[in-house]
PDB file of N, CA and C in Angstrom:
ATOM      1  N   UNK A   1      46.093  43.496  95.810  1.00  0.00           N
ATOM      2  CA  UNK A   1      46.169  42.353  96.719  1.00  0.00           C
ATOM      3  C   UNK A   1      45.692  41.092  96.005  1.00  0.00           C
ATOM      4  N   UNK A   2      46.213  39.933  95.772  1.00  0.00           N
ATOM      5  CA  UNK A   2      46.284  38.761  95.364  1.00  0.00           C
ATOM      6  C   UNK A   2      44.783  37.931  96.315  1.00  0.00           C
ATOM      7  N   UNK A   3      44.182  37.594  95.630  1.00  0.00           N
ATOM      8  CA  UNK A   3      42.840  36.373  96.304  1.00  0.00           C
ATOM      9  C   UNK A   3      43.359  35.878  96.858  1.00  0.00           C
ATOM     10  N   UNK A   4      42.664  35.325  97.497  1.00  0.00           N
ATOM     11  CA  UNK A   4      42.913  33.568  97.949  1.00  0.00           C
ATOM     12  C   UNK A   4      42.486  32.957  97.006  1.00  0.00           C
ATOM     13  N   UNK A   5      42.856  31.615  96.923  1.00  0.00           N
ATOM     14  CA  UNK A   5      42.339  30.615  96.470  1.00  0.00           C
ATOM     15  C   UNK A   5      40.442  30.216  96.294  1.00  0.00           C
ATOM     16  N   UNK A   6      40.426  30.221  97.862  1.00  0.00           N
ATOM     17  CA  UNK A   6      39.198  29.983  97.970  1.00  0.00           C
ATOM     18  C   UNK A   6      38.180  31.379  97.470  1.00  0.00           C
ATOM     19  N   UNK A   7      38.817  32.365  97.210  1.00  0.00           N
ATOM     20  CA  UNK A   7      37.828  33.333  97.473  1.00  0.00           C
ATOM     21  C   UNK A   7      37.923  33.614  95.319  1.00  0.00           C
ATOM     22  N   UNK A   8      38.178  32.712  94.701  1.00  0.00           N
ATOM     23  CA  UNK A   8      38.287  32.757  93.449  1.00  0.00           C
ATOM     24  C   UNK A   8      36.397  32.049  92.626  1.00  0.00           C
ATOM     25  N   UNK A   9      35.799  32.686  92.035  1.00  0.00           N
ATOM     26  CA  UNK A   9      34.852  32.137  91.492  1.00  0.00           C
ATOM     27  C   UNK A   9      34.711  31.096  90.861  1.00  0.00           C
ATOM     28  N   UNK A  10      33.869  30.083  90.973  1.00  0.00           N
ATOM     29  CA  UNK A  10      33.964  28.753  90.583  1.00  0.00           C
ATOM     30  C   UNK A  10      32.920  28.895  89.214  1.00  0.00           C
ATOM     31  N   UNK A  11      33.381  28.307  87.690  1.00  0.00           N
ATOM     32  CA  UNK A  11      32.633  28.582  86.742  1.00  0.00           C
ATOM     33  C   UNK A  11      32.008  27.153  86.331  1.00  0.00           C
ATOM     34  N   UNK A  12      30.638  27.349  85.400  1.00  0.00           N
ATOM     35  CA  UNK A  12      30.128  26.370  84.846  1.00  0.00           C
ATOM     36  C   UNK A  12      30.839  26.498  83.171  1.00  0.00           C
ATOM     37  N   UNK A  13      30.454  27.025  83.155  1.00  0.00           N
ATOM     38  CA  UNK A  13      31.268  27.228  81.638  1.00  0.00           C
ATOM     39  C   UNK A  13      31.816  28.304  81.461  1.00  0.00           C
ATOM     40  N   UNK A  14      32.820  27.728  80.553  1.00  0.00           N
ATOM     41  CA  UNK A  14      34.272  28.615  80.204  1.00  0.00           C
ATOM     42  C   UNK A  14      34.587  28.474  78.981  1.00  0.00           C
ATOM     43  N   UNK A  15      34.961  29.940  78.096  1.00  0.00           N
ATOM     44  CA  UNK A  15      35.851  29.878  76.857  1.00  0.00           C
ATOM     45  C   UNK A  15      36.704  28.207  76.639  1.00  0.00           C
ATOM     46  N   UNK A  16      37.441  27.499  77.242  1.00  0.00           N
ATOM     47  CA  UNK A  16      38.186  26.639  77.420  1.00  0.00           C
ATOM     48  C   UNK A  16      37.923  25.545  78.277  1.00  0.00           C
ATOM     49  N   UNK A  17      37.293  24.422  77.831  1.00  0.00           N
ATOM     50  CA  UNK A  17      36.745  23.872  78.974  1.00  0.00           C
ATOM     51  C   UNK A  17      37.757  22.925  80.215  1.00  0.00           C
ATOM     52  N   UNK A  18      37.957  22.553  80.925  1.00  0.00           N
ATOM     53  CA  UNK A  18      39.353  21.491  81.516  1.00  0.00           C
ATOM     54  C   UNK A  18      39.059  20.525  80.706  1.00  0.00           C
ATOM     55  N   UNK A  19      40.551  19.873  80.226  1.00  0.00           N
ATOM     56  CA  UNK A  19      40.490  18.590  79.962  1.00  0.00           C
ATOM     57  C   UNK A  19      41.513  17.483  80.341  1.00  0.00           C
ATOM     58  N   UNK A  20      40.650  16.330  80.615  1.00  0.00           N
ATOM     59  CA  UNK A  20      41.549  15.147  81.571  1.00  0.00           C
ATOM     60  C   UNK A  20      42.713  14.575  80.285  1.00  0.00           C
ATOM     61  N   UNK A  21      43.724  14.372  80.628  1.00  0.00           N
ATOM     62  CA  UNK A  21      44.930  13.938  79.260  1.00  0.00           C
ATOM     63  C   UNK A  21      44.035  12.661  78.759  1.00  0.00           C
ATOM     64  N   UNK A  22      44.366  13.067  77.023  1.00  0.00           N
ATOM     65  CA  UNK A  22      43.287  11.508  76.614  1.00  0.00           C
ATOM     66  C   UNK A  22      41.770  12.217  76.093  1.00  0.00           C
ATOM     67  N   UNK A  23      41.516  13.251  76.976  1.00  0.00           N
ATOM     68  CA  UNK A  23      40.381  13.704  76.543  1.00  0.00           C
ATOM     69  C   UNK A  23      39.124  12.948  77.347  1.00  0.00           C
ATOM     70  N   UNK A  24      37.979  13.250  76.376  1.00  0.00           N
ATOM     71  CA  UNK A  24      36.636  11.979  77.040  1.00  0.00           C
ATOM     72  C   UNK A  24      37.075  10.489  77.132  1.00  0.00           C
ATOM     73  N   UNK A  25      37.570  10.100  76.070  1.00  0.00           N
ATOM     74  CA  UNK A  25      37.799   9.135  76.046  1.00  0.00           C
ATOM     75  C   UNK A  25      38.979   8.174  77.157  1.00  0.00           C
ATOM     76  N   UNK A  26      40.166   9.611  77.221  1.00  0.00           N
ATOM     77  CA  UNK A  26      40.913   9.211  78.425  1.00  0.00           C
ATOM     78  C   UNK A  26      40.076   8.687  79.704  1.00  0.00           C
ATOM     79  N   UNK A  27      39.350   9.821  79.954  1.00  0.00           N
ATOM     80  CA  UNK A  27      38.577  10.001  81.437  1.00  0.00           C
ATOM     81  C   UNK A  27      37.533   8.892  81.135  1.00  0.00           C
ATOM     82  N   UNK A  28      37.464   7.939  80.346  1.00  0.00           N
ATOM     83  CA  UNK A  28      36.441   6.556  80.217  1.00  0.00           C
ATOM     84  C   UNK A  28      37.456   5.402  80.718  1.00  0.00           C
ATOM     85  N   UNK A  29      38.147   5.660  79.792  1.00  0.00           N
ATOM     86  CA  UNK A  29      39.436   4.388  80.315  1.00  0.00           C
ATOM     87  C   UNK A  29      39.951   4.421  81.713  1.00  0.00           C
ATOM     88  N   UNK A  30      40.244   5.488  82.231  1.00  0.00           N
ATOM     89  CA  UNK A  30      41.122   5.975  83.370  1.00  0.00           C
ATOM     90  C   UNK A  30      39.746   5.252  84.329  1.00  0.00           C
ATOM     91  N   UNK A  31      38.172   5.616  84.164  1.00  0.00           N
ATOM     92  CA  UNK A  31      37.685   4.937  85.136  1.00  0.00           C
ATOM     93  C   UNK A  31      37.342   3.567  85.062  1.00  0.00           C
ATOM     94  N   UNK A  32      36.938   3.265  83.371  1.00  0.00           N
ATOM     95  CA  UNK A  32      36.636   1.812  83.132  1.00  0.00           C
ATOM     96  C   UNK A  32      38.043   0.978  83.928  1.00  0.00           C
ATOM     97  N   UNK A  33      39.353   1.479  84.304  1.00  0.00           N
ATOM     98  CA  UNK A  33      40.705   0.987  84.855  1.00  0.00           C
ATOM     99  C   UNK A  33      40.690   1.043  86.250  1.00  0.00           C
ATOM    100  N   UNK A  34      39.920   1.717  86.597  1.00  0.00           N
ATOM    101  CA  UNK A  34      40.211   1.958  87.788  1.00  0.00           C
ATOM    102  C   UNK A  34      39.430   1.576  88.815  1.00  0.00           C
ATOM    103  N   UNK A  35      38.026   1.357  88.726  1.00  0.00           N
ATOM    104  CA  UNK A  35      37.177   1.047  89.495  1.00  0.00           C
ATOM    105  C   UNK A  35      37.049  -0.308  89.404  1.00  0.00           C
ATOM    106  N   UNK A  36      36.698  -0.552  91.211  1.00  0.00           N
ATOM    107  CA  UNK A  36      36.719  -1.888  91.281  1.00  0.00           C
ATOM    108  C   UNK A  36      35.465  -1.961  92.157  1.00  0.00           C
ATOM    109  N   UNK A  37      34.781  -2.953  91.521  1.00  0.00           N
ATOM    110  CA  UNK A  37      32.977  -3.074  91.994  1.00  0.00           C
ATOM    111  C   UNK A  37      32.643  -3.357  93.385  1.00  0.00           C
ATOM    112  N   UNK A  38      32.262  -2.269  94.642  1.00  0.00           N
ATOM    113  CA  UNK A  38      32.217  -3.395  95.961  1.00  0.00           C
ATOM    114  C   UNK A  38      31.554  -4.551  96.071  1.00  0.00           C
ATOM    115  N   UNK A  39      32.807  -5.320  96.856  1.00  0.00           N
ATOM    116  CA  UNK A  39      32.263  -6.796  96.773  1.00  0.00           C
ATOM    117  C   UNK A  39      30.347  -6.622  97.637  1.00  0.00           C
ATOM    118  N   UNK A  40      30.320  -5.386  98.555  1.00  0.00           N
ATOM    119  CA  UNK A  40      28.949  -5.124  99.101  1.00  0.00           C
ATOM    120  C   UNK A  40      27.929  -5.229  98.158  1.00  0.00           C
ATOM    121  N   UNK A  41      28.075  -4.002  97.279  1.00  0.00           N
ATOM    122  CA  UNK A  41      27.284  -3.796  96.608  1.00  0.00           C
ATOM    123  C   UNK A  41      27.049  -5.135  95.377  1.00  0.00           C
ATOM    124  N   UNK A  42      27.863  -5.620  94.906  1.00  0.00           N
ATOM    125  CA  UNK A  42      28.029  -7.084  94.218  1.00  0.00           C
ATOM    126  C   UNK A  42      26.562  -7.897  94.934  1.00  0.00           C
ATOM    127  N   UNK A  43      27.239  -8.387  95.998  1.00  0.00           N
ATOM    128  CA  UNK A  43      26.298  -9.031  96.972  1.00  0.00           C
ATOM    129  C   UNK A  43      24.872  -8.693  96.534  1.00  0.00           C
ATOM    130  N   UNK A  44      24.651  -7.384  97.113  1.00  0.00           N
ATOM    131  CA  UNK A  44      22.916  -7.325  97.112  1.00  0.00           C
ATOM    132  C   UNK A  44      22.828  -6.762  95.480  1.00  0.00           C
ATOM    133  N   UNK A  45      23.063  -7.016  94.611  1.00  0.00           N
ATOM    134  CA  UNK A  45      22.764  -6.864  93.202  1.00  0.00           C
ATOM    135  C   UNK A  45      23.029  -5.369  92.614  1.00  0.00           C
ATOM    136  N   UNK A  46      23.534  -4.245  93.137  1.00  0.00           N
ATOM    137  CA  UNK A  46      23.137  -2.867  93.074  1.00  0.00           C
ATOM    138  C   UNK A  46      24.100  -2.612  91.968  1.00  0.00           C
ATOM    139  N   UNK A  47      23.227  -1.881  91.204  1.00  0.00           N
ATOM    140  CA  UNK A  47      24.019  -1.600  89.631  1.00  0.00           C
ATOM    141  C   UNK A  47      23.228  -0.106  89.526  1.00  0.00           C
ATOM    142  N   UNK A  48      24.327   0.716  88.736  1.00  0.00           N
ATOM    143  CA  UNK A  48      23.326   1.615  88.595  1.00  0.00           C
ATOM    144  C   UNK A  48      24.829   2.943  87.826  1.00  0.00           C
ATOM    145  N   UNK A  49      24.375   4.292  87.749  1.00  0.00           N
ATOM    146  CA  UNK A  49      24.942   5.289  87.607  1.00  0.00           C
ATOM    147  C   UNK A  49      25.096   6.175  88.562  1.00  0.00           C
ATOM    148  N   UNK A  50      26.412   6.551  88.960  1.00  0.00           N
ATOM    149  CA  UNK A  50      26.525   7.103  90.150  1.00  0.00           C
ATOM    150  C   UNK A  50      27.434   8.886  89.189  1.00  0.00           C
ATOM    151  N   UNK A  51      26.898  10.394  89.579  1.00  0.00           N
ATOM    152  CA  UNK A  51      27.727  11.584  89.226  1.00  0.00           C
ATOM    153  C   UNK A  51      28.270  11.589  90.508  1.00  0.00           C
ATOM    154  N   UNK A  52      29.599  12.330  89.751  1.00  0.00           N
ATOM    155  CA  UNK A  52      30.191  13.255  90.855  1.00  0.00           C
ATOM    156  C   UNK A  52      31.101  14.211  90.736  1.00  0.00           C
ATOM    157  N   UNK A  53      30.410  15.228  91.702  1.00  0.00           N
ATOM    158  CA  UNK A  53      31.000  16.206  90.678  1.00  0.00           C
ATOM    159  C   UNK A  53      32.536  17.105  91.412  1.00  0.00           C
ATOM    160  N   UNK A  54      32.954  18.103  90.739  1.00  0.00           N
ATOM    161  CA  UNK A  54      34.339  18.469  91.438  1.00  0.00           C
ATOM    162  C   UNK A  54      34.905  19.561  91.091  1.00  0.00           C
ATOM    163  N   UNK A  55      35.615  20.187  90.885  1.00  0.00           N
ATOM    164  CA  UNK A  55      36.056  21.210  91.225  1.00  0.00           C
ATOM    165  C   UNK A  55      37.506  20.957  90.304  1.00  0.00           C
ATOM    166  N   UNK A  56      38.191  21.741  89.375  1.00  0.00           N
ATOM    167  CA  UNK A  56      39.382  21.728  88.741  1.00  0.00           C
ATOM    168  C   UNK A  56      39.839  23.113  89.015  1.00  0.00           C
ATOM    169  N   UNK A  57      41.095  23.263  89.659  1.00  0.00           N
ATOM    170  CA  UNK A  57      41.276  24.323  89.991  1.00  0.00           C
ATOM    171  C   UNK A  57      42.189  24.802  88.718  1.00  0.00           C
ATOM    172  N   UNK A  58      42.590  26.015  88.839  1.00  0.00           N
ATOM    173  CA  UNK A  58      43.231  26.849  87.688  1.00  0.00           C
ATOM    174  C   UNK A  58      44.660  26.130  87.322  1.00  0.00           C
ATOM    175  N   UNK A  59      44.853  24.997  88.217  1.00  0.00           N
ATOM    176  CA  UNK A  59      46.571  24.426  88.454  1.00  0.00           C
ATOM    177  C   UNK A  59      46.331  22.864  87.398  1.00  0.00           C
ATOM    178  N   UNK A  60      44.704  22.521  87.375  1.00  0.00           N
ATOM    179  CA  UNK A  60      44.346  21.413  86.745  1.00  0.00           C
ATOM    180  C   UNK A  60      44.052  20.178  88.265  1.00  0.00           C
ATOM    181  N   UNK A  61      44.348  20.735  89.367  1.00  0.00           N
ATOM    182  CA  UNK A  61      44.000  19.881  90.478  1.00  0.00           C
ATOM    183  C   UNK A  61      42.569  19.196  90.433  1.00  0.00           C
ATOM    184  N   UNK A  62      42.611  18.499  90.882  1.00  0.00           N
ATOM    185  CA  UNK A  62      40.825  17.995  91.407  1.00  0.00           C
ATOM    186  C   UNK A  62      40.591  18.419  93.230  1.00  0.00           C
ATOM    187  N   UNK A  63      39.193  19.306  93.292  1.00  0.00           N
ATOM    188  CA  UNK A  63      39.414  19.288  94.474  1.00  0.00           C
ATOM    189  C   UNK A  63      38.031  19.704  94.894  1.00  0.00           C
ATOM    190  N   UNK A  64      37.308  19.380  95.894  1.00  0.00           N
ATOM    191  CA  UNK A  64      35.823  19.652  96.463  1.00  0.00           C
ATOM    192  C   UNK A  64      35.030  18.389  95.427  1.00  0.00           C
ATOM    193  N   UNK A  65      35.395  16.954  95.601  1.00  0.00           N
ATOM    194  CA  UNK A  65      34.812  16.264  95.151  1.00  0.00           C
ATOM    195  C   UNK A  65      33.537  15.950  95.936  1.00  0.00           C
ATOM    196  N   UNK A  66      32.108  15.883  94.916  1.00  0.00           N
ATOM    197  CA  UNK A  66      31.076  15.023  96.038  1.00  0.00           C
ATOM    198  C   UNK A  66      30.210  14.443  94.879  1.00  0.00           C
ATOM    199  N   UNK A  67      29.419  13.528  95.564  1.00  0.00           N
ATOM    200  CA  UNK A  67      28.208  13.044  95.155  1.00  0.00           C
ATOM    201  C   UNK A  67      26.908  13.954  94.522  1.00  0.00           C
ATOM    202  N   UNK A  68      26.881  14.065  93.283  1.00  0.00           N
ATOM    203  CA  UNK A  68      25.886  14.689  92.854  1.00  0.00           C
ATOM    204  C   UNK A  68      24.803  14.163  92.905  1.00  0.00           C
ATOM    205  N   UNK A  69      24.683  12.472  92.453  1.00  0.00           N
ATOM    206  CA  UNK A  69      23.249  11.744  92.764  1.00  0.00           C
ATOM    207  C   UNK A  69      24.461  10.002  93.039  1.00  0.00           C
ATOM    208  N   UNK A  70      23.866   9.783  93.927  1.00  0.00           N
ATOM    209  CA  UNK A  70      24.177   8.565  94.091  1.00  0.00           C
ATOM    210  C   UNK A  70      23.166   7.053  94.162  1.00  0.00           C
ATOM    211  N   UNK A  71      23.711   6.247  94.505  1.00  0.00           N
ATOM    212  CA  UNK A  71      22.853   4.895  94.687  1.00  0.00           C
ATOM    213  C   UNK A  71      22.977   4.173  95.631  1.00  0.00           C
ATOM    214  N   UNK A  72      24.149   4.031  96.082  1.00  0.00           N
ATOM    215  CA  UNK A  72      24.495   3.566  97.803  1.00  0.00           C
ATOM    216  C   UNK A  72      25.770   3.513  98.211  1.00  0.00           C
ATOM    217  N   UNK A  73      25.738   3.232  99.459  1.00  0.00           N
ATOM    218  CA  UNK A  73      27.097   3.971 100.237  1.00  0.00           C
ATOM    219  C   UNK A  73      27.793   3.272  99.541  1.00  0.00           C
ATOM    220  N   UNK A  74      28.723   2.408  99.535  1.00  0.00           N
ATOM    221  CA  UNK A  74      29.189   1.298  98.720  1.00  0.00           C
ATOM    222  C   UNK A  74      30.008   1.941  97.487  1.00  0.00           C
ATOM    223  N   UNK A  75      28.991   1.740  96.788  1.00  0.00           N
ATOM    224  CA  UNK A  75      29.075   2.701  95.295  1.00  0.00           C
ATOM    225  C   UNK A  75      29.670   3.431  95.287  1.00  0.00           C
ATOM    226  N   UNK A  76      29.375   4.173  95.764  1.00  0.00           N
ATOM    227  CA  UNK A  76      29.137   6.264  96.296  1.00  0.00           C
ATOM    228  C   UNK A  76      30.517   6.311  96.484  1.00  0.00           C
ATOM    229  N   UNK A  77      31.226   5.727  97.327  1.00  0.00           N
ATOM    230  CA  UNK A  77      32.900   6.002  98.043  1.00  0.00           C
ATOM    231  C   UNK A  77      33.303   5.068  97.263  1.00  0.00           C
ATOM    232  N   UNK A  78      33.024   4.137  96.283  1.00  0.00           N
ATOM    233  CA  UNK A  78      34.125   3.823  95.087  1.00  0.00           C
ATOM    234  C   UNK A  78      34.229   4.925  94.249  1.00  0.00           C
ATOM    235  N   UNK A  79      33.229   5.917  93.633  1.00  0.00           N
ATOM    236  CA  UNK A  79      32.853   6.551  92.778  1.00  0.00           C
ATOM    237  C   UNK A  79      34.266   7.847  93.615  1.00  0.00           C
ATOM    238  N   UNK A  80      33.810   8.453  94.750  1.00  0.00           N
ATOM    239  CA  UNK A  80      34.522   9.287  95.321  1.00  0.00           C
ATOM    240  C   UNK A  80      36.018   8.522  95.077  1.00  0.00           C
ATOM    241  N   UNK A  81      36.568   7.555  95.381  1.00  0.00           N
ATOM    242  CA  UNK A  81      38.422   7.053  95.584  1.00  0.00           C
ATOM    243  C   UNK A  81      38.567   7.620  94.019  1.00  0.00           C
ATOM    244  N   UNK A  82      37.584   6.804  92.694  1.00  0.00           N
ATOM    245  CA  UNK A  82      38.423   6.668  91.719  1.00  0.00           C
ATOM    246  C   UNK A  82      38.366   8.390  91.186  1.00  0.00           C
ATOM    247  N   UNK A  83      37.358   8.969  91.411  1.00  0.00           N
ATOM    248  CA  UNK A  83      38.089  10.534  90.925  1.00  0.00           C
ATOM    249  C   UNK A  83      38.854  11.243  91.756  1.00  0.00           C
ATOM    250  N   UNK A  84      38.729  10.778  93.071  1.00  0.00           N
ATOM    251  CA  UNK A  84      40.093  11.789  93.560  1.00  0.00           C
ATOM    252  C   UNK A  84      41.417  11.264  93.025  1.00  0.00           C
ATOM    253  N   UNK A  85      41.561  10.000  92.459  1.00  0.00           N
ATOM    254  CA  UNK A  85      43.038   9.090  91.870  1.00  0.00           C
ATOM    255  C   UNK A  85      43.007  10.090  90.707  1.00  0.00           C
ATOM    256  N   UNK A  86      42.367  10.965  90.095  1.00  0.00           N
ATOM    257  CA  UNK A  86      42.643  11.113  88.867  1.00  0.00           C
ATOM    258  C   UNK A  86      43.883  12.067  89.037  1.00  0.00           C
ATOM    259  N   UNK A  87      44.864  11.609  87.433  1.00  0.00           N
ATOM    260  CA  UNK A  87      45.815  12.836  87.377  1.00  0.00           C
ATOM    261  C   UNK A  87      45.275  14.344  87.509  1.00  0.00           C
ATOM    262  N   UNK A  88      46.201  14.690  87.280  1.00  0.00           N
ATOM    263  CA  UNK A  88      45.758  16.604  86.895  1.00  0.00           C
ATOM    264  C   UNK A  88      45.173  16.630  85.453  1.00  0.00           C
ATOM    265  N   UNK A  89      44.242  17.772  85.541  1.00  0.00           N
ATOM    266  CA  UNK A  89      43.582  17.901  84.095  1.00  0.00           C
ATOM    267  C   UNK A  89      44.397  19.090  83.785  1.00  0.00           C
ATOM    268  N   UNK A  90      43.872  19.559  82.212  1.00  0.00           N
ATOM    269  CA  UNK A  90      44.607  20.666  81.591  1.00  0.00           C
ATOM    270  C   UNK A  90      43.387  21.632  82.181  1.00  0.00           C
ATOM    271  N   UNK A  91      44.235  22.984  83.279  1.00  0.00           N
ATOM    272  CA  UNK A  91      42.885  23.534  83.452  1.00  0.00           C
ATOM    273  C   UNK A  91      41.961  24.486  82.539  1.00  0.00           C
ATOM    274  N   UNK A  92      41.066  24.513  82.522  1.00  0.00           N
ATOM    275  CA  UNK A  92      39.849  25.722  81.808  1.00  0.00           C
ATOM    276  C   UNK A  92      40.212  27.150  82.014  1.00  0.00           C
ATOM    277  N   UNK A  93      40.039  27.846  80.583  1.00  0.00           N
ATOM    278  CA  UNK A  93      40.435  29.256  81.059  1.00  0.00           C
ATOM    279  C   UNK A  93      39.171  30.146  80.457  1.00  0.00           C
ATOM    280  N   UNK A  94      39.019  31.210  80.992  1.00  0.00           N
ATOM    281  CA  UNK A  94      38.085  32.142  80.839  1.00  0.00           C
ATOM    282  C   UNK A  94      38.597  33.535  80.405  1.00  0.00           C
ATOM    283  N   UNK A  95      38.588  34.199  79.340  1.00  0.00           N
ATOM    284  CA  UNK A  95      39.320  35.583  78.960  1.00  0.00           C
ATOM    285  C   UNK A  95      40.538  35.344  79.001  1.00  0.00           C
ATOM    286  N   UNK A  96      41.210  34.563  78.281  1.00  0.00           N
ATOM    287  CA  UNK A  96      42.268  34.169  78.422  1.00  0.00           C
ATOM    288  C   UNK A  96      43.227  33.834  79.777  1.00  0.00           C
ATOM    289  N   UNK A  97      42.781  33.488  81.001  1.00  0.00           N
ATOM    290  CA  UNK A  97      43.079  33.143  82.479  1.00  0.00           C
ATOM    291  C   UNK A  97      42.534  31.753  82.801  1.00  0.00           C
ATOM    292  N   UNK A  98      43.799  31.000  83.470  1.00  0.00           N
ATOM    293  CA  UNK A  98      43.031  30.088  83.556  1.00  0.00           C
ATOM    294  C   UNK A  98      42.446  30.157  84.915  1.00  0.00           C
ATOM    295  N   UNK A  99      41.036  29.035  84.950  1.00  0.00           N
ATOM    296  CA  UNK A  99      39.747  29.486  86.258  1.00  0.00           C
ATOM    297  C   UNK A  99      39.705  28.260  86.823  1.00  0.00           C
ATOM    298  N   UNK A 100      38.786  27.890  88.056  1.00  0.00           N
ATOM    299  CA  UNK A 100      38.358  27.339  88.778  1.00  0.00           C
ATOM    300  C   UNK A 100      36.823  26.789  88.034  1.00  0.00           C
ATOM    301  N   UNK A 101      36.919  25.136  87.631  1.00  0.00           N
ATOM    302  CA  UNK A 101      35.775  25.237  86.163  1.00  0.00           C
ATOM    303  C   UNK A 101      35.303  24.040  87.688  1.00  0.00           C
ATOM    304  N   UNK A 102      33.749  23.565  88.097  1.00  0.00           N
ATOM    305  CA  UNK A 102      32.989  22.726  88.471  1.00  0.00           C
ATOM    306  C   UNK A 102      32.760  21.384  87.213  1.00  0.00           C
ATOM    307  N   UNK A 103      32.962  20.314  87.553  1.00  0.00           N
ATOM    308  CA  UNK A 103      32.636  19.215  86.219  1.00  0.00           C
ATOM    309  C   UNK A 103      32.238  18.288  86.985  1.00  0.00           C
ATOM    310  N   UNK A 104      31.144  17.625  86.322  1.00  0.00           N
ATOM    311  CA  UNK A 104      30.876  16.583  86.752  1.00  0.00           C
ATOM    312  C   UNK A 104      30.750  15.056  86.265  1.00  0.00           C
ATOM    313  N   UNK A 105      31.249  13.836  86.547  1.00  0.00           N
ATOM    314  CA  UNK A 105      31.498  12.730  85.252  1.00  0.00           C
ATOM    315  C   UNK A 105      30.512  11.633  85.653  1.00  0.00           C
ATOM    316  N   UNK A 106      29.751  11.271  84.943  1.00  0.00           N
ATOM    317  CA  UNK A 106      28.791   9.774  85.653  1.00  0.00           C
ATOM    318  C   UNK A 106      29.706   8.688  85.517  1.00  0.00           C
ATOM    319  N   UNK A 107      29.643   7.890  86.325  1.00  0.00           N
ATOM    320  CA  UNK A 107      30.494   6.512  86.341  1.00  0.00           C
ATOM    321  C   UNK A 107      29.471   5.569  86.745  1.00  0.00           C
ATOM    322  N   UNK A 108      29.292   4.500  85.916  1.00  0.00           N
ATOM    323  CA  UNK A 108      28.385   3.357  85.466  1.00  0.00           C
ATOM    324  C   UNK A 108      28.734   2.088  85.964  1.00  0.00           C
ATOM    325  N   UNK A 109      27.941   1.605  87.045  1.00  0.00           N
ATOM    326  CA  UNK A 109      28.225   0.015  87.587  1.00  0.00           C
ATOM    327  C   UNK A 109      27.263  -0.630  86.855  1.00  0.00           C
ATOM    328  N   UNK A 110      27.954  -1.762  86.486  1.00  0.00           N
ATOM    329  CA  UNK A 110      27.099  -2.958  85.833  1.00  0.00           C
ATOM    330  C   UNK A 110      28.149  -4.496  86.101  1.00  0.00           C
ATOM    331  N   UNK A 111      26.870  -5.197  86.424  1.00  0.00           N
ATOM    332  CA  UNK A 111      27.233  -6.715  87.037  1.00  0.00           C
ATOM    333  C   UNK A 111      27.473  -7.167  85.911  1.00  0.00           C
ATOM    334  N   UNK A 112      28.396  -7.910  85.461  1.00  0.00           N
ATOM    335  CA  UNK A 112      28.796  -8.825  84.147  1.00  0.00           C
ATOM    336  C   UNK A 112      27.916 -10.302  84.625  1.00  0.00           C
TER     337      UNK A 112
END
C-alpha cells in the first residue's frame, strides 16, 4: 500500500541535500529580488533577520512554510509571501529516493 503524502517522514539531513536552481547564491538573488520592505515596518525603523523555515517535498514543492524566529508582523508575512513565490527546488534524496527534506533560509532587512 502506497503512503500518503503526509504520512511520509520529514528529514533534516539527507545524502542529497534540495537545491533552489542557481544554488545559494540563486536563493540570495531570488530574495534580494523579491522582497519588498513594509512601508510599516520602514516607518517605525525595524530592521533585523527574519528564518523561515519549510518543507521541500520529494516533487521539489515548497510547502508547510513558517516563522522560525521572527521580528514583527510586518516583516514576518513579507518573509512568508517571498518564500512561498519561490520556484520548485531540485528535491533531496536519501538512499537513493527522493524525500521530504525541512530547510530553513534567513532573510535580512536593512534600511538603506
Amino acid at each position: 500500500m502506497e503512503s500518503s503524502p503526509s504520512d511520509e517522514p520529514v528529514f533534516f539531513i539527507v545524502d542529497t541535500m534540495p537545491e533552489f536552481p542557481g544554488g545559494d547564491e540563486g536563493v540570495r538573488r531570488f530574495i534580494a529580488q523579491t522582497v519588498r520592505y513594509p512601508v510599516e515596518a520602514q516607518k517605525k525603523g525595524i530592521q533585523g533577520r527574519v528564518y523561515v523555515s519549510f518543507v521541500i517535498d520529494r516533487h521539489g514543492k515548497i510547502g508547510e512554510v513558517k516563522i522560525a524566529k521572527g521580528i514583527d508582523f510586518y516583516i514576518d508575512n513579507e518573509a512568508l509571501r517571498v518564500v512561498r513565490s519561490m520556484p520548485d527546488w531540485t528535491p533531496g534524496s536519501h538512499n537513493g529516493k527522493p524525500v521530504k527534506v525541512t530547510y530553513t533560509v534567513p532573510i535580512i532587512f536593512v534600511l538603506q
